[in-house]
PDB file of N, CA and C in Angstrom:
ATOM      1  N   UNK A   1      91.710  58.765  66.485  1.00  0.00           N
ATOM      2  CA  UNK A   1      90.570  57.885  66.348  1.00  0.00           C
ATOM      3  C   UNK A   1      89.327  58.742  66.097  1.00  0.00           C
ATOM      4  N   UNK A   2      88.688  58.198  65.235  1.00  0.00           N
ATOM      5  CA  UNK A   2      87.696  59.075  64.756  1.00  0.00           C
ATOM      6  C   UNK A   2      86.749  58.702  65.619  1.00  0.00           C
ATOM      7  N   UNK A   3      85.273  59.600  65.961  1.00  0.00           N
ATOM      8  CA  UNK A   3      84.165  59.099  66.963  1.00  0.00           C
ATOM      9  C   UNK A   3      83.237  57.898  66.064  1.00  0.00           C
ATOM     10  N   UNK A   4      83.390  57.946  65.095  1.00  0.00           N
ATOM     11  CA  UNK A   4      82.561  55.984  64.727  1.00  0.00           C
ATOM     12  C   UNK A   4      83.546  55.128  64.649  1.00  0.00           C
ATOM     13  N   UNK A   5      84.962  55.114  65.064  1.00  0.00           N
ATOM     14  CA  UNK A   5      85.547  54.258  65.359  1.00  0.00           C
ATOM     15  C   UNK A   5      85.421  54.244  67.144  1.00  0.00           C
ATOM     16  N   UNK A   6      85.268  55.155  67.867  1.00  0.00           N
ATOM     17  CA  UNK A   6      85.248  54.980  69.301  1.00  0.00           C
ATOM     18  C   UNK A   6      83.946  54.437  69.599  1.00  0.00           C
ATOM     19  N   UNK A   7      82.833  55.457  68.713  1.00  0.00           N
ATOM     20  CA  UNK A   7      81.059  54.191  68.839  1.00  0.00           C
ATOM     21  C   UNK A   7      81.326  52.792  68.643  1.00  0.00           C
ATOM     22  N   UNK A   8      82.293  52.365  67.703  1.00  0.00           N
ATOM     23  CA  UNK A   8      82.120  50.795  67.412  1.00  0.00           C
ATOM     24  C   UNK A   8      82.601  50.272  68.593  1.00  0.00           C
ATOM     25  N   UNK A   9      84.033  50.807  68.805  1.00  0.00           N
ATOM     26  CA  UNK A   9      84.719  49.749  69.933  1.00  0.00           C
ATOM     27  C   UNK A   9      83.533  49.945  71.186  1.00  0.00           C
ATOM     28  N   UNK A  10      83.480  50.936  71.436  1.00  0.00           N
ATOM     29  CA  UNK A  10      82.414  50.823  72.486  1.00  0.00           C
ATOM     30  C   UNK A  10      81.316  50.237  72.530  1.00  0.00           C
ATOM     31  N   UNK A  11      81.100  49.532  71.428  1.00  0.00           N
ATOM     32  CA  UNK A  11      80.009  49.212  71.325  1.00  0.00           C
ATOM     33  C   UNK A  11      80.238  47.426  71.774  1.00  0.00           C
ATOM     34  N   UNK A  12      81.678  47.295  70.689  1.00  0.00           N
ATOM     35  CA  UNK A  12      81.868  45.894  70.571  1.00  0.00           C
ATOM     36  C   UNK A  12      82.294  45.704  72.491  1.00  0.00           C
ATOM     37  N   UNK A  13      82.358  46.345  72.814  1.00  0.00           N
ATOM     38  CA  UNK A  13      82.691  46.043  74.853  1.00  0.00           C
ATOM     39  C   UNK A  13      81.196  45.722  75.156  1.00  0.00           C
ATOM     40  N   UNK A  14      80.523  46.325  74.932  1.00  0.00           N
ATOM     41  CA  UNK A  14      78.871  46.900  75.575  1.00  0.00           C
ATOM     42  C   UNK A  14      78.211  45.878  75.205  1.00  0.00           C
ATOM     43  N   UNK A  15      78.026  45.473  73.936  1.00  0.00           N
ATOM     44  CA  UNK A  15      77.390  44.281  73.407  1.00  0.00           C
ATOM     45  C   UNK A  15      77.408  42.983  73.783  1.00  0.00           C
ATOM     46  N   UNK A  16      77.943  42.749  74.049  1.00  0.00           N
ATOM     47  CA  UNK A  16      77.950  40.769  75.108  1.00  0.00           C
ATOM     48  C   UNK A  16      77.324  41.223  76.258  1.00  0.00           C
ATOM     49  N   UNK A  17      77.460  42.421  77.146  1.00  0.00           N
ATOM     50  CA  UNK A  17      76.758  42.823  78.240  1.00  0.00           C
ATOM     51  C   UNK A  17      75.462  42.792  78.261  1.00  0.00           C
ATOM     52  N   UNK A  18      74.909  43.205  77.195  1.00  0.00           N
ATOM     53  CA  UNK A  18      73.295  43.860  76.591  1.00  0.00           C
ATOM     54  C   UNK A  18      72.914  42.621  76.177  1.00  0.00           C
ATOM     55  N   UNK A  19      73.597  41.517  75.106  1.00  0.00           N
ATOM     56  CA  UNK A  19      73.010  40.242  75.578  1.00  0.00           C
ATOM     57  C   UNK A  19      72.829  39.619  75.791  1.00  0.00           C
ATOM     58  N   UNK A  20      73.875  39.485  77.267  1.00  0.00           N
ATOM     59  CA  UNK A  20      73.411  38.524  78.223  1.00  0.00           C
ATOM     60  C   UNK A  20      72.154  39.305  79.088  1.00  0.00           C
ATOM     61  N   UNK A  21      72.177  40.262  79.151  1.00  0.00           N
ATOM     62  CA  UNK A  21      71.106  41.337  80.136  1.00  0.00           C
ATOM     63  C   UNK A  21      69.050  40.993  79.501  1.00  0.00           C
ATOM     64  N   UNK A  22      69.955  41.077  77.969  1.00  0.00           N
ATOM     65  CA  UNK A  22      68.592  40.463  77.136  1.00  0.00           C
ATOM     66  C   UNK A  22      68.119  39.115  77.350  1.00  0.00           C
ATOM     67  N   UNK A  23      69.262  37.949  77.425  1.00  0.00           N
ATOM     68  CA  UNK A  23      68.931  36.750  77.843  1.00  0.00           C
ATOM     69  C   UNK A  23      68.464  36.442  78.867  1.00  0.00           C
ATOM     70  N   UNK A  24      68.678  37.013  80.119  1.00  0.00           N
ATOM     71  CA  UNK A  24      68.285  37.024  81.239  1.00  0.00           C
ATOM     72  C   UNK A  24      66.929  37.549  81.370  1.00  0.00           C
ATOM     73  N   UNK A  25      66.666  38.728  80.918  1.00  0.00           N
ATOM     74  CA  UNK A  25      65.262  39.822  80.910  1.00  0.00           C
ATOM     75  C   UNK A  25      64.250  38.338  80.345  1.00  0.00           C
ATOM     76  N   UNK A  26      64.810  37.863  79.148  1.00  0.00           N
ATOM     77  CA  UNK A  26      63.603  36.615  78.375  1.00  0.00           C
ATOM     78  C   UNK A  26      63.486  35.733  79.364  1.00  0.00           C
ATOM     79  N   UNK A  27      64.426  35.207  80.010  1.00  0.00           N
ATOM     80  CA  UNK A  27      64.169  34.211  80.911  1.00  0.00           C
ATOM     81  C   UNK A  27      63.208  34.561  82.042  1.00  0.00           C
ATOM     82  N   UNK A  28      63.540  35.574  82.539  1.00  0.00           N
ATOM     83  CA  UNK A  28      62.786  35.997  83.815  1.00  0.00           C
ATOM     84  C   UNK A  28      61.180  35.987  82.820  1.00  0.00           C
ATOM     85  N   UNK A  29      60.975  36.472  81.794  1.00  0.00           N
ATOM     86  CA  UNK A  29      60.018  36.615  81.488  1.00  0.00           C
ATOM     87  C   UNK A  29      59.390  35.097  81.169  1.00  0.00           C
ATOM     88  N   UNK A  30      59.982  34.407  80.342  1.00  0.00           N
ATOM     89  CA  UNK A  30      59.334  33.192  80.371  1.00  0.00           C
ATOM     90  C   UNK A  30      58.840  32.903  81.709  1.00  0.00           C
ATOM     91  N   UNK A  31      59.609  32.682  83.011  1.00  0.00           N
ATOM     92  CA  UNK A  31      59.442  32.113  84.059  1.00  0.00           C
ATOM     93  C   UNK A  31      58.062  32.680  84.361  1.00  0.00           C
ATOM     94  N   UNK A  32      58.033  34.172  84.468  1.00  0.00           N
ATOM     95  CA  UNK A  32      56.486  34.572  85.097  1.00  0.00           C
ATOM     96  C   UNK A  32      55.341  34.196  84.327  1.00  0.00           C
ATOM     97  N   UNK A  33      55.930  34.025  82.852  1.00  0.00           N
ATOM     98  CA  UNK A  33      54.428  33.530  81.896  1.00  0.00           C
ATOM     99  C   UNK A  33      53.794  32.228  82.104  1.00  0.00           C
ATOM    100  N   UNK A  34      55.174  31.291  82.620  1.00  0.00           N
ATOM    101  CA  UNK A  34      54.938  29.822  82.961  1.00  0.00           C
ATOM    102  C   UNK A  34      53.682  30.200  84.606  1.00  0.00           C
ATOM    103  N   UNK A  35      54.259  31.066  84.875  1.00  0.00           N
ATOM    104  CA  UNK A  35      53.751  31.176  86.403  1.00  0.00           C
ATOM    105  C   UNK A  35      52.217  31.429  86.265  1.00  0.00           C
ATOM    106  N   UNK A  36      51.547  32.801  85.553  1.00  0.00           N
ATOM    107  CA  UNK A  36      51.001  33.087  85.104  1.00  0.00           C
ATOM    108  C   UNK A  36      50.116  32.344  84.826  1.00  0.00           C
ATOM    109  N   UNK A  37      50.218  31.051  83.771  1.00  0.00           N
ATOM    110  CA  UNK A  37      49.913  30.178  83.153  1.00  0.00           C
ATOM    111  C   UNK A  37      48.774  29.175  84.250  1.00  0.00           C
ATOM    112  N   UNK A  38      49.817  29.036  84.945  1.00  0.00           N
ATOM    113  CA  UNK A  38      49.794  27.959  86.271  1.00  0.00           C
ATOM    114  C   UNK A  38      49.175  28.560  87.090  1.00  0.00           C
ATOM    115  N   UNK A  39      48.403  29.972  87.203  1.00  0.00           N
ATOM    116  CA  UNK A  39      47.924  30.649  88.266  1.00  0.00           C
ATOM    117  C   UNK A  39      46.474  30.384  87.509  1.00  0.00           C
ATOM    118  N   UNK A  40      46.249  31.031  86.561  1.00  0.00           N
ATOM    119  CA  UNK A  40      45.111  31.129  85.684  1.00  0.00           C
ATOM    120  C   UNK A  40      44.382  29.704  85.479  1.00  0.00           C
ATOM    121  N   UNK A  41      45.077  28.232  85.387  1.00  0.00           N
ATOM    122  CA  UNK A  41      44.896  27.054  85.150  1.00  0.00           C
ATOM    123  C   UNK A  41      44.279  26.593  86.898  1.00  0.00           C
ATOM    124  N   UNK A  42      45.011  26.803  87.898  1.00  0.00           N
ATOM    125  CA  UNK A  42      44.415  26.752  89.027  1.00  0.00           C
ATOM    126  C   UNK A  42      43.286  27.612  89.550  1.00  0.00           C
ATOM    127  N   UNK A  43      42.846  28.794  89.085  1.00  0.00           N
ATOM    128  CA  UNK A  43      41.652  29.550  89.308  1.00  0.00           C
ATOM    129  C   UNK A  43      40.812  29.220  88.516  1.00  0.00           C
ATOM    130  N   UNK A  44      41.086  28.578  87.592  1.00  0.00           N
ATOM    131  CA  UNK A  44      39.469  27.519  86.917  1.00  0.00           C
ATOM    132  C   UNK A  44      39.475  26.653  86.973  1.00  0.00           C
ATOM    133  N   UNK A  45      40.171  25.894  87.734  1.00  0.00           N
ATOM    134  CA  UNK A  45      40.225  24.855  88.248  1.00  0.00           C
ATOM    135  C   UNK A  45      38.851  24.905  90.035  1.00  0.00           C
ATOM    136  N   UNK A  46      39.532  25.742  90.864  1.00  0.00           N
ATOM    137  CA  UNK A  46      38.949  26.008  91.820  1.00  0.00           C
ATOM    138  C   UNK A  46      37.268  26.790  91.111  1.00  0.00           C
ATOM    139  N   UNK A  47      37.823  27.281  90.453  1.00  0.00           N
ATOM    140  CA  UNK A  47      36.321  27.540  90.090  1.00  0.00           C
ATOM    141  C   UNK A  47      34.744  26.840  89.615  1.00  0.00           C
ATOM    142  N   UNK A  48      35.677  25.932  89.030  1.00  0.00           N
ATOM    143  CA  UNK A  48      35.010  24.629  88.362  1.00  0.00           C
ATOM    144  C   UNK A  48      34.578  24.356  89.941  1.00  0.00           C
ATOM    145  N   UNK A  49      35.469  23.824  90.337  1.00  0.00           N
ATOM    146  CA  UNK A  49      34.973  22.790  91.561  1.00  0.00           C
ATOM    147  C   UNK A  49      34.090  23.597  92.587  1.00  0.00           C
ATOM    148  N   UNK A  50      33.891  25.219  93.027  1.00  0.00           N
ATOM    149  CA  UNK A  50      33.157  25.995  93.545  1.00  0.00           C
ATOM    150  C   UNK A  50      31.604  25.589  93.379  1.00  0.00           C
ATOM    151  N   UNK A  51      31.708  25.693  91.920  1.00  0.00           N
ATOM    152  CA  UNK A  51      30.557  26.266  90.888  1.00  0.00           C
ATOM    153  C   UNK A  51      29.679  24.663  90.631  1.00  0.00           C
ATOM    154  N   UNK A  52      30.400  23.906  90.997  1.00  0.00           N
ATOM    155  CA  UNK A  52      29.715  22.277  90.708  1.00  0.00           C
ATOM    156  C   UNK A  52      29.164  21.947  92.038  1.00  0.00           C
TER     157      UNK A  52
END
């Protein structure tokens, strides 16, 4: 077996791993942007109402 036939297979194992690892990494990331979102929307919120 030549070594770009052992890179591929290894690769084709490795690859469903990497993206589900990727799918997961986006998700977590969406979640904190939603969070984020919702943090920033409530501190001008409270701010508004401070400041009035």
């Amino acid at each position: 077996m030549s070594l770009l036939e052992w890179i591929e297979q290894a690769l084709a194992v490795i690859s469903p791993s990497i993206s589900h690892a990727a799918g997961v990494a986006a998700s977590v990331a969406s979640v904190f942007a939603s969070i984020s979102w919702l943090m920033s929307q409530a501190l001008a919120f409270v701010q508004r109402s401070v400041w009035s």
